[in-house]
Each structure stands twice: as C-alpha cells, then as structure tokens.
Protein backbone atom coordinates (compact mmCIF):
# COMPACT_ATOMS: atom_id res chain seq x y z
CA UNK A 1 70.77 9.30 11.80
CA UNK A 2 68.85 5.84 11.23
CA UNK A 3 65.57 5.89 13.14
CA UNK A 4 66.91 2.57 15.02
CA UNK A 5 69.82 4.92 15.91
CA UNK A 6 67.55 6.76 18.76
CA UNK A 7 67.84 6.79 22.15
CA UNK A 8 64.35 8.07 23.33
CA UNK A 9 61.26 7.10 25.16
CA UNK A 10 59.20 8.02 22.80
CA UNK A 11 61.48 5.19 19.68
CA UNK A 12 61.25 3.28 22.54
CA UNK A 13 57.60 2.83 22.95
CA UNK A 14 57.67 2.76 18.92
CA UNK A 15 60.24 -0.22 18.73
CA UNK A 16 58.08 -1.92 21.25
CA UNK A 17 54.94 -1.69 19.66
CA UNK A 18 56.58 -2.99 16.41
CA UNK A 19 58.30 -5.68 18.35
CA UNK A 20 55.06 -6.81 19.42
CA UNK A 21 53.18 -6.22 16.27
CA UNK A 22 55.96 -8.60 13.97
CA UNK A 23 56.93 -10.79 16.94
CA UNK A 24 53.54 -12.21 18.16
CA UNK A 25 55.33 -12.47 21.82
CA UNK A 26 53.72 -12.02 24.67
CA UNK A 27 56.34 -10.55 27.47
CA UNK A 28 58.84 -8.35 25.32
CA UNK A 29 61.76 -6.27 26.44
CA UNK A 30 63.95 -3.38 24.73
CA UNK A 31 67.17 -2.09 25.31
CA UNK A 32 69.51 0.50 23.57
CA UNK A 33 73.12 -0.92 23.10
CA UNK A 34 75.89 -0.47 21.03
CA UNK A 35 74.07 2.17 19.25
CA UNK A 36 70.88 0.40 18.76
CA UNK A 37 67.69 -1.33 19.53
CA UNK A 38 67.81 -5.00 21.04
CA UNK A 39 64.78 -7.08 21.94
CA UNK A 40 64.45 -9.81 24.28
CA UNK A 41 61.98 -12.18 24.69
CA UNK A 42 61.10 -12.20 28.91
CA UNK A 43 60.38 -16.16 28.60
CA UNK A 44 63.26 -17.52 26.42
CA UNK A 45 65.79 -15.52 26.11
CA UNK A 46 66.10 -15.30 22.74
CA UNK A 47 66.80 -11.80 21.31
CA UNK A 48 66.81 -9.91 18.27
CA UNK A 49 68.54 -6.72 17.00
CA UNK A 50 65.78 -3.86 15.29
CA UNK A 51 66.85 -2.49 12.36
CA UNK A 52 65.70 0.63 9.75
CA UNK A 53 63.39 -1.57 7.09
CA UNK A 54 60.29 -0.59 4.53
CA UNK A 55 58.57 -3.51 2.63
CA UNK A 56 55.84 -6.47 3.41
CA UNK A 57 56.42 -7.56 6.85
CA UNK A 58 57.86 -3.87 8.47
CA UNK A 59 55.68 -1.75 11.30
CA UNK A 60 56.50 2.02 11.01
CA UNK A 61 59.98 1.16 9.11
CA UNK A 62 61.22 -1.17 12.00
CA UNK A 63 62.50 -5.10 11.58
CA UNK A 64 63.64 -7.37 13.69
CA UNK A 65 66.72 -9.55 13.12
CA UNK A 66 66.63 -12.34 15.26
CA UNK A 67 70.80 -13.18 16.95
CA UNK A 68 69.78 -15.82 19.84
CA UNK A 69 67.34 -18.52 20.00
CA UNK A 70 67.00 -18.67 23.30
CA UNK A 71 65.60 -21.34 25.52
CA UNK A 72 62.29 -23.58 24.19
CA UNK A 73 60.65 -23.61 27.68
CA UNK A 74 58.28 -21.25 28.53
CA UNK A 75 56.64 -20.52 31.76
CA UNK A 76 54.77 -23.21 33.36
CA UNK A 77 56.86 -26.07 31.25
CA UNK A 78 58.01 -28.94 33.76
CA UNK A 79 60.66 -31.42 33.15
C-alpha cells in the first residue's frame, strides 16, 4: 500500500505538514477521497491531489499535483 494510500490521523498530519512545507500556502485543507490525499487551498479553491514521490522538491516522500486553479482573489481583495 502507497503511503498516499492511508487513511489515518497520524498521514494526515504528515500530508499536511508537507502540503505546507512545498505549497508555501497559508490556510490549507486535506481530505481522503477516492483512495487518496486531496488538498485544498481555504482562499482559492484551487486543489491538488498528493502523491508517493522521492527526489528534489519532495517532504517525507509526498508531492503535490496540482488539478484546479482555483479562484485569484484572496481574502481582503475588493472589486
């Protein structure tokens, strides 16, 4: 079973903290769906899918792949 595969508190706090860690975003959120790890960004919406890595840009064998852009605004942007 892939690390990304597993539904616990404790891969939960670990996806987070590499979420955080290659993301650089403030107000992250994760979620286990369809047999994985999805992130979403709190502010925009946008949302990638963690996946099982190693190599230059990894935390603890965990990537991020991102699948929505999500809105631009941010909190505290006016039209």
């Amino acid at each position: 079973m892939l690390q990304t595969e597993t539904n616990t508190a404790a891969m939960e706090r670990r996806v987070l903290r590499a979420a955080h860690a290659i993301l650089r975003c403030p107000r992250l959120q994760a979620d286990f769906e369809h047999g994985q790890w999805w992130i979403t960004d709190l502010r925009t919406g946008a949302q990638w899918s963690c996946v099982d890595a190693e190599g230059p840009g990894t935390v603890n064998g965990l990537d991020f792949e991102q699948v929505t852009e999500g809105d631009e605004e941010t909190e505290g942007d006016e039209d």
